[in-house]
PDB file of N, CA and C in Angstrom:
ATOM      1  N   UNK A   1      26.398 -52.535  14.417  1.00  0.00           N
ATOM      2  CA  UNK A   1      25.514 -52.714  13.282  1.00  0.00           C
ATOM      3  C   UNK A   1      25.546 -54.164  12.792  1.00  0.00           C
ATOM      4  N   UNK A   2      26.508 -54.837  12.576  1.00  0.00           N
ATOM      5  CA  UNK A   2      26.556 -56.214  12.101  1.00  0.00           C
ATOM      6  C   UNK A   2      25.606 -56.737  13.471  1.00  0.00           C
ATOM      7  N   UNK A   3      26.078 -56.846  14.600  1.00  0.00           N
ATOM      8  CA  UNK A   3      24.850 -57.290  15.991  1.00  0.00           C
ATOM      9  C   UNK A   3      23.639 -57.175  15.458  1.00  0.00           C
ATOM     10  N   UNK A   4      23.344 -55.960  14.808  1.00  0.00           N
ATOM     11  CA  UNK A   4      22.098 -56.007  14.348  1.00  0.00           C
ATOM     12  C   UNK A   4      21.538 -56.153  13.537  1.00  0.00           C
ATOM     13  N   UNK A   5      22.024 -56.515  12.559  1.00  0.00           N
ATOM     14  CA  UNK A   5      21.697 -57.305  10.915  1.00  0.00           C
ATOM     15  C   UNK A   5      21.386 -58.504  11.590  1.00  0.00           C
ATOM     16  N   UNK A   6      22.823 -59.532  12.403  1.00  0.00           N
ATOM     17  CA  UNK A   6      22.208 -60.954  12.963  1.00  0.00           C
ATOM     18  C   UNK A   6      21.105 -61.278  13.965  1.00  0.00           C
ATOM     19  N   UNK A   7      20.684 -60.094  14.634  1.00  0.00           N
ATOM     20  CA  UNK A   7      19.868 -60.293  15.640  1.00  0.00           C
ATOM     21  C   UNK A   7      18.147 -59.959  14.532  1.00  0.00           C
ATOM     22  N   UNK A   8      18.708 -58.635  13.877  1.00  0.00           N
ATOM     23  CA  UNK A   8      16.896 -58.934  12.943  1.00  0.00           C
ATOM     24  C   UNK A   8      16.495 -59.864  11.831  1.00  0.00           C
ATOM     25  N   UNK A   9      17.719 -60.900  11.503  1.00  0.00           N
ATOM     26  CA  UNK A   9      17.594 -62.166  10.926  1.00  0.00           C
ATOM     27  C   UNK A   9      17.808 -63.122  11.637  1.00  0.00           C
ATOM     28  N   UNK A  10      18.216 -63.483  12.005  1.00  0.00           N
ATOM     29  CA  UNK A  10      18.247 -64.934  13.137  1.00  0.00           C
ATOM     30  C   UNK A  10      18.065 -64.667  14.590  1.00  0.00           C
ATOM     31  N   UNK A  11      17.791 -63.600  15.184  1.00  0.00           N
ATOM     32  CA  UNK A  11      17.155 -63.332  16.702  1.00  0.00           C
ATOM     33  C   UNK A  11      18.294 -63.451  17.600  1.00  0.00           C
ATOM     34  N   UNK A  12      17.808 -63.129  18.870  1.00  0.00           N
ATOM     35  CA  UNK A  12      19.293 -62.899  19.770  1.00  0.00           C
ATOM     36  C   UNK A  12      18.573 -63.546  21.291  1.00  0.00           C
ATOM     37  N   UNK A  13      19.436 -63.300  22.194  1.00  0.00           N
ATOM     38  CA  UNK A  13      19.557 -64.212  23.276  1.00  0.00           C
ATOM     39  C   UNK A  13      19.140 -65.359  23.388  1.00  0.00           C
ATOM     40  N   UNK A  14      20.005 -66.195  22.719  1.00  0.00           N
ATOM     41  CA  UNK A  14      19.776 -67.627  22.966  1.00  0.00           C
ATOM     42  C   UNK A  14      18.271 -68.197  21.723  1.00  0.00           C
ATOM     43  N   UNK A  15      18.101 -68.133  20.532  1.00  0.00           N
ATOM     44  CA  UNK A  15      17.278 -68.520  19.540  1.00  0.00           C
ATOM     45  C   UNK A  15      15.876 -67.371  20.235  1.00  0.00           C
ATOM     46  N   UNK A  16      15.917 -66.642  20.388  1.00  0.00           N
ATOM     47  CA  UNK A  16      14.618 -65.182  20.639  1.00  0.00           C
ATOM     48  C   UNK A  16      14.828 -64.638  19.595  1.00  0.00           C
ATOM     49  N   UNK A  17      13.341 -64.955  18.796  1.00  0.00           N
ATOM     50  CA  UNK A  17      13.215 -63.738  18.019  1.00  0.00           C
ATOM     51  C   UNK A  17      13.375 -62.554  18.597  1.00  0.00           C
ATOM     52  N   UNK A  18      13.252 -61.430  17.271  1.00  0.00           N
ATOM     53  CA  UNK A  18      13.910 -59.828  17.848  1.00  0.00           C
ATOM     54  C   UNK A  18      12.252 -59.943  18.348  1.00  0.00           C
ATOM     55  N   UNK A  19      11.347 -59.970  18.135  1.00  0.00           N
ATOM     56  CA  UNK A  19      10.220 -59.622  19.122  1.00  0.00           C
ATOM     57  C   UNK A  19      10.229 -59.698  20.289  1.00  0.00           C
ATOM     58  N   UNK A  20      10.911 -61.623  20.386  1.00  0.00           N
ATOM     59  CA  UNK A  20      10.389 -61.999  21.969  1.00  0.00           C
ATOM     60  C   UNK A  20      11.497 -61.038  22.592  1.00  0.00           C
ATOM     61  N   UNK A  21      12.690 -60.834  22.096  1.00  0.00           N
ATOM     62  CA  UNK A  21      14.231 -60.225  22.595  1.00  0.00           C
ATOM     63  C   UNK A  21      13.306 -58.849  23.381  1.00  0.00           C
ATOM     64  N   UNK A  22      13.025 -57.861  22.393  1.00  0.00           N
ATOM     65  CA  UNK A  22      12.776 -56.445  22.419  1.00  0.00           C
ATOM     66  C   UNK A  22      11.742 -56.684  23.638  1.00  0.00           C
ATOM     67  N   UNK A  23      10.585 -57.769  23.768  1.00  0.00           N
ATOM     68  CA  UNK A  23       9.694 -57.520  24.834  1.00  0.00           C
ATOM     69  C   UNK A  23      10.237 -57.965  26.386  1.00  0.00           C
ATOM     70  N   UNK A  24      11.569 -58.483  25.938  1.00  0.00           N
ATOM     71  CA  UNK A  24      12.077 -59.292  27.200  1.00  0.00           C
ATOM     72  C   UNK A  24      12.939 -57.551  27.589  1.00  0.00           C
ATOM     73  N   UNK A  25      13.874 -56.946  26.908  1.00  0.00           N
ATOM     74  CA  UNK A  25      14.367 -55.834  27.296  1.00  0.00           C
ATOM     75  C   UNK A  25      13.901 -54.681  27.790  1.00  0.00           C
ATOM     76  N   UNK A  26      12.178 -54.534  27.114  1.00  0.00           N
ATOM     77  CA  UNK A  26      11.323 -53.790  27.736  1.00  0.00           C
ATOM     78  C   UNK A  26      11.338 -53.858  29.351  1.00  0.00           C
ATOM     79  N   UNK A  27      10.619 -55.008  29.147  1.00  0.00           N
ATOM     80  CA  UNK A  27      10.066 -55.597  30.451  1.00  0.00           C
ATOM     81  C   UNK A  27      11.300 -55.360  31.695  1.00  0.00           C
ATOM     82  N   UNK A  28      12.540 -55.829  31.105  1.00  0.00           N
ATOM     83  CA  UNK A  28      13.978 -55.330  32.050  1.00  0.00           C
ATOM     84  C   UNK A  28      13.547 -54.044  32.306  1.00  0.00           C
ATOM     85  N   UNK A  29      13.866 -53.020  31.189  1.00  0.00           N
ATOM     86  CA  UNK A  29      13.932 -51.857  31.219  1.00  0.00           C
ATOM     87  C   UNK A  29      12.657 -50.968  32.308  1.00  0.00           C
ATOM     88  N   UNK A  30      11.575 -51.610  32.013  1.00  0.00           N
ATOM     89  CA  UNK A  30      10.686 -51.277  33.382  1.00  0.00           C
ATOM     90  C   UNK A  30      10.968 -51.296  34.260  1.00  0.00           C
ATOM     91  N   UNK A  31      11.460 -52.838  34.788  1.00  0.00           N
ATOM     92  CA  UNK A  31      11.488 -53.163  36.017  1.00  0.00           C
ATOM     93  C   UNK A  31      12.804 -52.277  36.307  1.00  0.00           C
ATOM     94  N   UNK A  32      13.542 -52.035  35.878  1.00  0.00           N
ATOM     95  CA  UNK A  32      14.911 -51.643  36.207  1.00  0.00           C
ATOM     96  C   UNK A  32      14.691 -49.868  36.833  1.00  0.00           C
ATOM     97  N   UNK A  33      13.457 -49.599  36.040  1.00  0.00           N
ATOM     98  CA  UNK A  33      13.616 -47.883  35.486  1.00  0.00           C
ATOM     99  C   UNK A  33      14.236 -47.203  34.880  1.00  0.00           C
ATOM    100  N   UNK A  34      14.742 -48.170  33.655  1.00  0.00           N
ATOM    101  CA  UNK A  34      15.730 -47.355  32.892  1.00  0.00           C
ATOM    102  C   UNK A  34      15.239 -45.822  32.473  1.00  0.00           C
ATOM    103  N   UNK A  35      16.002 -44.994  32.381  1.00  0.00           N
ATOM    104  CA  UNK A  35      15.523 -44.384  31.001  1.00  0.00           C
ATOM    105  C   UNK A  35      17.242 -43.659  30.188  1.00  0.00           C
ATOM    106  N   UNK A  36      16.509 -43.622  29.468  1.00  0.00           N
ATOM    107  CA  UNK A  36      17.597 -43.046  28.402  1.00  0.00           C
ATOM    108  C   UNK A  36      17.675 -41.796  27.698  1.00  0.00           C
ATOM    109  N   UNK A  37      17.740 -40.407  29.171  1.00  0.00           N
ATOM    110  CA  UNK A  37      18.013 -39.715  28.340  1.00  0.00           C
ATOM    111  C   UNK A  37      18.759 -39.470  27.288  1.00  0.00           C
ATOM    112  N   UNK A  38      20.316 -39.657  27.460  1.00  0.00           N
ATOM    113  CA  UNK A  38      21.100 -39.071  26.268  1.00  0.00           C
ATOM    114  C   UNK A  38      21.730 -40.503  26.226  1.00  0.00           C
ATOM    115  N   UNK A  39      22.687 -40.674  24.800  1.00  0.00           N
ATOM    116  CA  UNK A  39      23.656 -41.395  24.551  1.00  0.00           C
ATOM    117  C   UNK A  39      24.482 -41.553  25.142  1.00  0.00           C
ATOM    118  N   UNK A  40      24.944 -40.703  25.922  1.00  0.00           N
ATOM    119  CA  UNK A  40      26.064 -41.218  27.135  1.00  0.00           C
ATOM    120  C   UNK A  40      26.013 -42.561  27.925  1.00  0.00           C
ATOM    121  N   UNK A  41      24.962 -42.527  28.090  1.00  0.00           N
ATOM    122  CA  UNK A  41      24.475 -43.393  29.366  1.00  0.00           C
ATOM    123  C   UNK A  41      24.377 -44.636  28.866  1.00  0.00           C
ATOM    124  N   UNK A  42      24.528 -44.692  27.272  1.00  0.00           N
ATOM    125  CA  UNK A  42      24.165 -45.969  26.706  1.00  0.00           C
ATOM    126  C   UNK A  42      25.200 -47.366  26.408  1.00  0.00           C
ATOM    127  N   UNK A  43      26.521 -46.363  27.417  1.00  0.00           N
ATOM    128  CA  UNK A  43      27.547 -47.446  27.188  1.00  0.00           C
ATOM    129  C   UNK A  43      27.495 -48.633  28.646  1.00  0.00           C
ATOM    130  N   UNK A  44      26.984 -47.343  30.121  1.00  0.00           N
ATOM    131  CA  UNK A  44      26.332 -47.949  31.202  1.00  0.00           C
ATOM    132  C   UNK A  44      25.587 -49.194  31.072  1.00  0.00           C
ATOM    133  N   UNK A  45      24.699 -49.023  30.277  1.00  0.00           N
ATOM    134  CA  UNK A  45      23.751 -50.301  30.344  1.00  0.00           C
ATOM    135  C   UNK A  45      23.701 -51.269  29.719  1.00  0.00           C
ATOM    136  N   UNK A  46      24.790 -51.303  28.725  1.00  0.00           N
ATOM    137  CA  UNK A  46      25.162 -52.040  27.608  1.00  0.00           C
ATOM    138  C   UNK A  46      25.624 -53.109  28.584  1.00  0.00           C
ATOM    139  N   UNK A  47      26.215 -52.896  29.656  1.00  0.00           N
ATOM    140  CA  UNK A  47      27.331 -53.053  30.619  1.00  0.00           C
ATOM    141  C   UNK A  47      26.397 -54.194  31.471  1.00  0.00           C
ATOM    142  N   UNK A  48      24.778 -53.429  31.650  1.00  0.00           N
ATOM    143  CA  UNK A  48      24.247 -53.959  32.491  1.00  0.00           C
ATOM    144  C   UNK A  48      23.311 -54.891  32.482  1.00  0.00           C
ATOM    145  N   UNK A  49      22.753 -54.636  31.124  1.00  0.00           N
ATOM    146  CA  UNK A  49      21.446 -55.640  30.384  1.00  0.00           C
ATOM    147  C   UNK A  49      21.932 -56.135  29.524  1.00  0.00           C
ATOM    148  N   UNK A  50      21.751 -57.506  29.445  1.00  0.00           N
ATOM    149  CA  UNK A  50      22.522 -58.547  28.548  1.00  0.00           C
ATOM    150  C   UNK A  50      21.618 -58.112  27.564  1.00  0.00           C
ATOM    151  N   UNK A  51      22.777 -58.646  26.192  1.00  0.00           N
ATOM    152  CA  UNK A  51      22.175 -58.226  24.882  1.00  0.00           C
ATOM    153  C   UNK A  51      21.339 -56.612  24.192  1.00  0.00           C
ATOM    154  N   UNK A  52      21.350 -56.053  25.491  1.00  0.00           N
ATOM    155  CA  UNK A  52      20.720 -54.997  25.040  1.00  0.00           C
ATOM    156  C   UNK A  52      20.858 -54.255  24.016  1.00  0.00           C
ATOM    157  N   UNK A  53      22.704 -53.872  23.447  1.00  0.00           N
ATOM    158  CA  UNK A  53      23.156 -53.952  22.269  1.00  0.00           C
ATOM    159  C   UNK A  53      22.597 -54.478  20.880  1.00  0.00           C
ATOM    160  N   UNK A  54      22.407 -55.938  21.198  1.00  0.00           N
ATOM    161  CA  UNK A  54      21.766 -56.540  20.120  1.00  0.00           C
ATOM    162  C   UNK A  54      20.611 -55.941  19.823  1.00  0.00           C
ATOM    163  N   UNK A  55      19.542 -56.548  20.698  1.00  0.00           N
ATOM    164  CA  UNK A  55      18.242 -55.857  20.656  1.00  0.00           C
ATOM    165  C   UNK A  55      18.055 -54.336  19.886  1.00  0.00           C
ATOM    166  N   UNK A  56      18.772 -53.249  20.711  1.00  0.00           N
ATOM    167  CA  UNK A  56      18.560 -52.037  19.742  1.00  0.00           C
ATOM    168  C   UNK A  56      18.626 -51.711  18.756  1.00  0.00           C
ATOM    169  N   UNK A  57      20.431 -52.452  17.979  1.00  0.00           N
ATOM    170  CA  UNK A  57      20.676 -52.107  16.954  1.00  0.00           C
ATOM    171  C   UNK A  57      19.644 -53.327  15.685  1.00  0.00           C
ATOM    172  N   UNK A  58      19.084 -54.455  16.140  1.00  0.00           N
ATOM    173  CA  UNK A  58      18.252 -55.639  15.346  1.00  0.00           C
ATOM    174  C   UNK A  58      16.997 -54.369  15.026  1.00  0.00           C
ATOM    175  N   UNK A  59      16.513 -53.959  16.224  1.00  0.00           N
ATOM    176  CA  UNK A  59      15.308 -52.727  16.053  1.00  0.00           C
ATOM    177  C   UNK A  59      15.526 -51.481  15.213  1.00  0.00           C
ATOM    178  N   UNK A  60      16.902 -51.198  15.018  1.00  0.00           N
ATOM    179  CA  UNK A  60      17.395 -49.928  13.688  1.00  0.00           C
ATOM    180  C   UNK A  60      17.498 -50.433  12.741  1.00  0.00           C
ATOM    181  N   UNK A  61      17.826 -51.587  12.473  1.00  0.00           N
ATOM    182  CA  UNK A  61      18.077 -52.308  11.360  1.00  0.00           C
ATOM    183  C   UNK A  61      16.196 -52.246  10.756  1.00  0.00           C
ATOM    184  N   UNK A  62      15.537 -53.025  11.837  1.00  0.00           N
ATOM    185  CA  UNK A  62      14.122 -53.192  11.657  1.00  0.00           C
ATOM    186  C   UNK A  62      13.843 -51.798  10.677  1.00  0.00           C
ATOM    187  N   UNK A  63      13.796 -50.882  11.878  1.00  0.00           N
ATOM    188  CA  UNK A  63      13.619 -49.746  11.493  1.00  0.00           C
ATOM    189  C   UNK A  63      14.036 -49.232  10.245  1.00  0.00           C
ATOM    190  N   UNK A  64      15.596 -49.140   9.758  1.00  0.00           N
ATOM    191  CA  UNK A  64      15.725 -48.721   8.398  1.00  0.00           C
ATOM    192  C   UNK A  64      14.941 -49.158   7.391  1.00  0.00           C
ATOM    193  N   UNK A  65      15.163 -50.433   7.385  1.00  0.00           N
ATOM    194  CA  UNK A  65      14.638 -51.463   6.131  1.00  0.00           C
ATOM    195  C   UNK A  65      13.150 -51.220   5.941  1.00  0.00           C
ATOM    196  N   UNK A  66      12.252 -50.745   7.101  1.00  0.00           N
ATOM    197  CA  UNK A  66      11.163 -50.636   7.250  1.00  0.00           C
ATOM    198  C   UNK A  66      10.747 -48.923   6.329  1.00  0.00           C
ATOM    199  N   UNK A  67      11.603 -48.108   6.846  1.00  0.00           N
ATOM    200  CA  UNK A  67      10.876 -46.877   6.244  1.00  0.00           C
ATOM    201  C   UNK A  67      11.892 -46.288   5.335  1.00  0.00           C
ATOM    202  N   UNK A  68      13.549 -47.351   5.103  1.00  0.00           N
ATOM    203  CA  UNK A  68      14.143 -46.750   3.609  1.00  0.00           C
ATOM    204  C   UNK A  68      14.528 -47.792   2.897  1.00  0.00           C
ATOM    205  N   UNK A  69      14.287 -49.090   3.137  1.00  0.00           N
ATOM    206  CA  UNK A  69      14.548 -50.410   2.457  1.00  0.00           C
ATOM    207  C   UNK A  69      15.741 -50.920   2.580  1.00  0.00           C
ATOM    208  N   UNK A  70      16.133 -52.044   2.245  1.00  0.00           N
ATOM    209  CA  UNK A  70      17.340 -52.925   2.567  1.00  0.00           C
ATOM    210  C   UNK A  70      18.548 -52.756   1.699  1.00  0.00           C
ATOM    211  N   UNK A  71      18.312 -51.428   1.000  1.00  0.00           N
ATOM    212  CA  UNK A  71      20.062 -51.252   0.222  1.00  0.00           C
ATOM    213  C   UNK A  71      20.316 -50.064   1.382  1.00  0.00           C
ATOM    214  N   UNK A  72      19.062 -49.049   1.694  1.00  0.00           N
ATOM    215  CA  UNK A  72      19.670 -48.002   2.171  1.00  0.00           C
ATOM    216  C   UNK A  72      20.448 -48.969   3.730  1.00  0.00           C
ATOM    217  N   UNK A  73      20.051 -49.803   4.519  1.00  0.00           N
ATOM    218  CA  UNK A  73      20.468 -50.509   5.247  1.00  0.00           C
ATOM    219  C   UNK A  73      21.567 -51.207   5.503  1.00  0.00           C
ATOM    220  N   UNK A  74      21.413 -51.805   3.996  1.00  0.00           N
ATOM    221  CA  UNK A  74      22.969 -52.284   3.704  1.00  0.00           C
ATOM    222  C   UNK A  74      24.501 -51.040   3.653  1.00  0.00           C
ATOM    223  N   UNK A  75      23.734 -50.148   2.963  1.00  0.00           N
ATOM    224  CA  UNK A  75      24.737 -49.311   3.060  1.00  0.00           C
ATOM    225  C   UNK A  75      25.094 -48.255   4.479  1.00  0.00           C
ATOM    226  N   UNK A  76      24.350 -48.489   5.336  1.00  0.00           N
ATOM    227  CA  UNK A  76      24.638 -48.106   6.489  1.00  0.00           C
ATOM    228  C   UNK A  76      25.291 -48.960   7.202  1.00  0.00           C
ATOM    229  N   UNK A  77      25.567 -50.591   7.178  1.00  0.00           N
ATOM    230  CA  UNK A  77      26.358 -50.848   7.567  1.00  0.00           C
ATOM    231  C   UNK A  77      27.472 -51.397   7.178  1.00  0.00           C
ATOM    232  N   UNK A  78      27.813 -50.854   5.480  1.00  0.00           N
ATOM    233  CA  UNK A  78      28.925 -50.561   4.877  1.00  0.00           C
ATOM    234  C   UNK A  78      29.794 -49.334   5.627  1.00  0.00           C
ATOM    235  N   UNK A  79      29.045 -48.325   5.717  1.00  0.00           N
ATOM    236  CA  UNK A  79      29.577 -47.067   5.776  1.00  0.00           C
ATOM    237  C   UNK A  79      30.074 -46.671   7.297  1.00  0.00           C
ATOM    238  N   UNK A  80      28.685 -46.984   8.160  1.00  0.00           N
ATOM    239  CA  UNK A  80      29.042 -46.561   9.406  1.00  0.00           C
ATOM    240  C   UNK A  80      29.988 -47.766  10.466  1.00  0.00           C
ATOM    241  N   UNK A  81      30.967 -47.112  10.542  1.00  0.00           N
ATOM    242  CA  UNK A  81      32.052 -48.592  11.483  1.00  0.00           C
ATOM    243  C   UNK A  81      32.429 -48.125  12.691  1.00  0.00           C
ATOM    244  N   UNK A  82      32.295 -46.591  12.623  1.00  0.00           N
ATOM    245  CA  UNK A  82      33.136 -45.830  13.855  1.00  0.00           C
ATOM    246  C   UNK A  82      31.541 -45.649  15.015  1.00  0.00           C
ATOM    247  N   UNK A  83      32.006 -45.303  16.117  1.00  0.00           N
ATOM    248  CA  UNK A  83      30.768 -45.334  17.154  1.00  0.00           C
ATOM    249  C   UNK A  83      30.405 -43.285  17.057  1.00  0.00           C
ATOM    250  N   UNK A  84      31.262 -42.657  16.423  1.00  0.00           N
ATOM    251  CA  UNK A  84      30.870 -41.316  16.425  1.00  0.00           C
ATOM    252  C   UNK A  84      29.993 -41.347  14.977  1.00  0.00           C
ATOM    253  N   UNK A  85      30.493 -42.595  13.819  1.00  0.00           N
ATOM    254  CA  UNK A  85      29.734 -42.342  12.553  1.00  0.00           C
ATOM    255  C   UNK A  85      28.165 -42.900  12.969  1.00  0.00           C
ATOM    256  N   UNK A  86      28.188 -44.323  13.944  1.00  0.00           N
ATOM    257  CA  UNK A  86      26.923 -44.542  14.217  1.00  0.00           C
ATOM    258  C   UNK A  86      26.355 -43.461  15.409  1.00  0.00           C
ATOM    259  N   UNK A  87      27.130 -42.395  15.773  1.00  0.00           N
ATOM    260  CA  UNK A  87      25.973 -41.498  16.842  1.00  0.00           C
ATOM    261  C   UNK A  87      25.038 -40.742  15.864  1.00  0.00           C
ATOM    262  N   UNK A  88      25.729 -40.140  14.509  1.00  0.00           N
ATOM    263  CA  UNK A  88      25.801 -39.308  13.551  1.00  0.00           C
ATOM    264  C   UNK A  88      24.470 -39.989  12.910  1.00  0.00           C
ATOM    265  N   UNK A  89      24.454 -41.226  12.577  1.00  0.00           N
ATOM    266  CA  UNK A  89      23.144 -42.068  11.924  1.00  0.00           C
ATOM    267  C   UNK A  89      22.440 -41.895  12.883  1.00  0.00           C
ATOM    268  N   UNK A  90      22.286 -42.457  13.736  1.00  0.00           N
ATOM    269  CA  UNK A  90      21.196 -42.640  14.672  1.00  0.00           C
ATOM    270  C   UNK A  90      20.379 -40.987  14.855  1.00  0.00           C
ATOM    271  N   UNK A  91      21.340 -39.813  15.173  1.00  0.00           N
ATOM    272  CA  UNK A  91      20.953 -38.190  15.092  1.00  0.00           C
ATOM    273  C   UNK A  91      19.763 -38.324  13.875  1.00  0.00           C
ATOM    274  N   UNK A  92      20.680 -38.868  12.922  1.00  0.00           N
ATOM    275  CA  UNK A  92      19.954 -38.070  11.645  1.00  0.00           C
ATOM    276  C   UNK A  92      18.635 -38.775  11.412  1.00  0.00           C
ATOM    277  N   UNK A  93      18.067 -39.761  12.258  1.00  0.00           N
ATOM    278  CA  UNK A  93      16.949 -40.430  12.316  1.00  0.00           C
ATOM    279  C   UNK A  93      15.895 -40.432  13.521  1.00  0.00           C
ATOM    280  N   UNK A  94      16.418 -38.753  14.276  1.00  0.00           N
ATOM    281  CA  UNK A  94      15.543 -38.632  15.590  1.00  0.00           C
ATOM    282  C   UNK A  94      14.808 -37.738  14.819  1.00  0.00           C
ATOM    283  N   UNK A  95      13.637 -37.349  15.225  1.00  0.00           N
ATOM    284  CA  UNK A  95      12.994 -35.914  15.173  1.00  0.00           C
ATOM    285  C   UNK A  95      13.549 -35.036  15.964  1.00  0.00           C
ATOM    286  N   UNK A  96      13.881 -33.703  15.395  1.00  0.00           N
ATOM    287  CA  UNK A  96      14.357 -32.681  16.346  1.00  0.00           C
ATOM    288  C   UNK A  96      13.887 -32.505  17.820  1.00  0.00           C
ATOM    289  N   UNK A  97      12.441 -32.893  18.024  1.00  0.00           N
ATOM    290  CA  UNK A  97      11.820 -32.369  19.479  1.00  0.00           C
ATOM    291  C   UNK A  97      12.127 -34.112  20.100  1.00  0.00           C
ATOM    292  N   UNK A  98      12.887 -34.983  19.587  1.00  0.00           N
ATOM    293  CA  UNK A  98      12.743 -36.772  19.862  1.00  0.00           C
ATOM    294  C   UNK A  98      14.010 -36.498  21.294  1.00  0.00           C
ATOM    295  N   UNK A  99      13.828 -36.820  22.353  1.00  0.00           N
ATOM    296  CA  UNK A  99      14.743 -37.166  23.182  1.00  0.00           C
ATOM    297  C   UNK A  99      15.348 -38.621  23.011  1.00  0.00           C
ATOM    298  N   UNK A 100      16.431 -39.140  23.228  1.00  0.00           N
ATOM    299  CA  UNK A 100      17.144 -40.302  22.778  1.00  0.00           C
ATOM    300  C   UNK A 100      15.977 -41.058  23.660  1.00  0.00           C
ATOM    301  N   UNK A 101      15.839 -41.048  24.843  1.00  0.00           N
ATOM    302  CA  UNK A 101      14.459 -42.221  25.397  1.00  0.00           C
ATOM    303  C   UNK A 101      13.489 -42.145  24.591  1.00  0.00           C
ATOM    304  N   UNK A 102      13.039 -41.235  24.125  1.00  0.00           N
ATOM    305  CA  UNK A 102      11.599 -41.508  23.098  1.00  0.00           C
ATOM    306  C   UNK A 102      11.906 -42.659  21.752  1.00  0.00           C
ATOM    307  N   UNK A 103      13.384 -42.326  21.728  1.00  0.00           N
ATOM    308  CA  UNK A 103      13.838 -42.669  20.138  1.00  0.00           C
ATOM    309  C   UNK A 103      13.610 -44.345  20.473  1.00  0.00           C
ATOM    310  N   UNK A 104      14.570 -44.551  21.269  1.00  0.00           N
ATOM    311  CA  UNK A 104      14.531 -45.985  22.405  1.00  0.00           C
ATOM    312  C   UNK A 104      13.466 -46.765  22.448  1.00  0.00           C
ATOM    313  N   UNK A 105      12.593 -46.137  22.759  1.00  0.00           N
ATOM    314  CA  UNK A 105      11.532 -46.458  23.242  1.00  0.00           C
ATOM    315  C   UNK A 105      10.554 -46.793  21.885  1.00  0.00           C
TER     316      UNK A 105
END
């Protein structure tokens, strides 16, 4: 979560905004064929696509601030520190029928 506070304010790989970042990871993610069913798999590729880490969590950050504003944000990354408390956030922000690739995506 801190990765992603600095990446949706000051951008990531090398001065990339989170735009140019997110369209550069896409574009990986095509060419690669990622997909992402479940969370498991998401420690694999962390492994494999630079910054990809950044990128996602700059895009939740995006995301919170966007549809619950920047305290509820802040306090998510007060609160959540553990990787089972951030599976637990991320859950509670899928739609029930959302597969983790849709969420991703």
């Amino acid at each position: 979560m801190d990765e992603g506070f600095a990446t949706y304010f000051g951008g990531a790989q090398r001065y990339y905004c989170l735009e140019s970042s997110t369209q550069m990871a896409l574009y990986g993610f095509q060419t690669l064929e990622v997909c992402f069913e479940n969370k498991d798999e998401l420690g694999v590729l962390i492994e494999e696509i630079v910054n990809f880490k950044n990128v996602f969590f700059g895009n939740f950050i995006k995301y919170l601030i966007d549809f619950h504003g920047s305290e509820y944000a802040l306090h998510a990354l007060k609160t959540n520190k553990t990787n089972d408390e951030l599976d637990l956030l991320i859950d509670l922000h899928m739609l029930p029928d959302e597969t983790f690739n849709d969420f991703v995506f």
